[in-house]
Protein backbone atom coordinates (compact mmCIF):
# COMPACT_ATOMS: atom_id res chain seq x y z
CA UNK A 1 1.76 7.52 14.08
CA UNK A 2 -1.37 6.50 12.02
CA UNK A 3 -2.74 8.98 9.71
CA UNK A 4 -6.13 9.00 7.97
CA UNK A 5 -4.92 7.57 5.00
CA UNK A 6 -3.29 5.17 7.04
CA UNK A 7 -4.11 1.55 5.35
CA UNK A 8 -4.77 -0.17 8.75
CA UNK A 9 -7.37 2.55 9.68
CA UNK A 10 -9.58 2.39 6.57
CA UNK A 11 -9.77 -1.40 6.45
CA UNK A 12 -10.55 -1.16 10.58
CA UNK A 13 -13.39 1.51 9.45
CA UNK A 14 -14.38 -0.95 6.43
CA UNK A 15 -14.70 -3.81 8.75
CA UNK A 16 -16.89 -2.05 11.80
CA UNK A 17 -19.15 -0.57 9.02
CA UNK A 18 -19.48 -3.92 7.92
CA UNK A 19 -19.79 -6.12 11.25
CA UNK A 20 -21.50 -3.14 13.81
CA UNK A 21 -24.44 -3.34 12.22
CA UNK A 22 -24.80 -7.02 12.03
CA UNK A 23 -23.98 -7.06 15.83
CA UNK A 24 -26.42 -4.91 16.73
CA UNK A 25 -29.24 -6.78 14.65
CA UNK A 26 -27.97 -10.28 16.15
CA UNK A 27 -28.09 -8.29 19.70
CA UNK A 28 -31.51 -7.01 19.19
CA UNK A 29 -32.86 -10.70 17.49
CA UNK A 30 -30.63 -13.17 19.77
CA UNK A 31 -31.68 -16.01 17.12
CA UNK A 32 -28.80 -18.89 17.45
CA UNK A 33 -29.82 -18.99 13.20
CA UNK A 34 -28.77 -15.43 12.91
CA UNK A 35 -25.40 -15.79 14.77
CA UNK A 36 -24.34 -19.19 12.17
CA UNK A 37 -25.02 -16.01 9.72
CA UNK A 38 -23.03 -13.98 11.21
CA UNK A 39 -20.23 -15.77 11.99
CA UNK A 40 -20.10 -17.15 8.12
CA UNK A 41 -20.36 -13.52 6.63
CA UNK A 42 -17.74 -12.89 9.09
CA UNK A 43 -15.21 -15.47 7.94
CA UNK A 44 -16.51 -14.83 4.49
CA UNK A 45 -15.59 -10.85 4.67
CA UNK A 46 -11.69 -11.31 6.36
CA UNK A 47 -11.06 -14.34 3.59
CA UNK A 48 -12.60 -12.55 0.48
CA UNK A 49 -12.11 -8.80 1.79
CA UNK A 50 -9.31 -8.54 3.56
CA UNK A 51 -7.03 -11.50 3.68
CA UNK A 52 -6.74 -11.73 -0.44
CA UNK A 53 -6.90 -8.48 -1.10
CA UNK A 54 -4.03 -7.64 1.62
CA UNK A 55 -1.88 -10.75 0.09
CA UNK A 56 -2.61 -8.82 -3.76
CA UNK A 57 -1.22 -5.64 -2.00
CA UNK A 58 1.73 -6.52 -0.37
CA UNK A 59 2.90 -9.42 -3.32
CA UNK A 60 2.17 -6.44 -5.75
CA UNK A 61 3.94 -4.28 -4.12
CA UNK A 62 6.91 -6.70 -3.02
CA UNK A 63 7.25 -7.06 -7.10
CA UNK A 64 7.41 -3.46 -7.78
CA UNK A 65 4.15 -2.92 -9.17
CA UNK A 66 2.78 0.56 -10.36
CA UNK A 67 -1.03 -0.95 -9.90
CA UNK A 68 -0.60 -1.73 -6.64
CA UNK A 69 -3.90 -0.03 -5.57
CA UNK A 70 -5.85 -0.78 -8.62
CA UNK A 71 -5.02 -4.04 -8.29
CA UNK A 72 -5.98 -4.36 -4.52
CA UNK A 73 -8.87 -2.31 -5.30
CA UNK A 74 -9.83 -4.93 -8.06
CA UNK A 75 -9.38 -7.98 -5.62
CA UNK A 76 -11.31 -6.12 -3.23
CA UNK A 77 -14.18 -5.66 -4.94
CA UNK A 78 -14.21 -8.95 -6.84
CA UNK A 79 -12.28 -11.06 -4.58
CA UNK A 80 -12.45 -14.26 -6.60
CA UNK A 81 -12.15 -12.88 -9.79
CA UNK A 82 -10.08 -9.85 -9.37
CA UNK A 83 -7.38 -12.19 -7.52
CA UNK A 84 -7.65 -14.98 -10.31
CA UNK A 85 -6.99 -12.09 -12.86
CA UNK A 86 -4.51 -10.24 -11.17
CA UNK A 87 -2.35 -14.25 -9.96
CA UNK A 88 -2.79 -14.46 -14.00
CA UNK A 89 -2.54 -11.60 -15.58
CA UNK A 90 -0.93 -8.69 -13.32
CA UNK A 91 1.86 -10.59 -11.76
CA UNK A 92 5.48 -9.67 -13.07
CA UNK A 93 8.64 -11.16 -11.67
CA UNK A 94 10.93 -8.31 -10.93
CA UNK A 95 13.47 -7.79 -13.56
CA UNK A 96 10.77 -9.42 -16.67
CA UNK A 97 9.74 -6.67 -19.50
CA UNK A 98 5.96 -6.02 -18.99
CA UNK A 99 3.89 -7.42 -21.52
């Protein structure tokens, strides 16, 4: 049973705050021009905002991390460059010595 700090239910309420109102303006406008914007932020958002970010969370947390939120967080809020930094940086084969 899904709780509210349920992963899956905050990225479901991240995405409808973030595509509802774009619907609703493309509804109201019905531009063809608007919809090729859409459906770009759209792809855009899952790559960038949820796909990377859920591949930082579950690698980091596959390798035992104890940043796995900060790093998701981090890739989350700078997709490109908080996954560059954490593929560089923050990834730590299990069994290495950190640092």
């Amino acid at each position: 049973m899904a709780t509210t700090r349920s992963p899956i239910l905050i990225l479901v309420g991240l995405v409808a705050a973030a595509f509802v109102p774009l619907a609703a303006m493309w509804a109201v406008v019905g531009d063809v021009e608007l919809l090729a914007y859409f459906l770009g932020f759209a792809v855009y958002f899952l790559v960038f905002h949820v796909a990377v970010p859920g591949h930082v969370y579950f690698d980091s947390r596959a390798r035992g991390s104890n940043s796995v939120l900060a790093w998701t967080a981090l890739s989350f809020l700078l997709p490109v460059v908080g996954a560059a930094v954490y593929f560089l940086v923050g990834q730590r084969r299990l069994g290495e010595p950190a640092g």
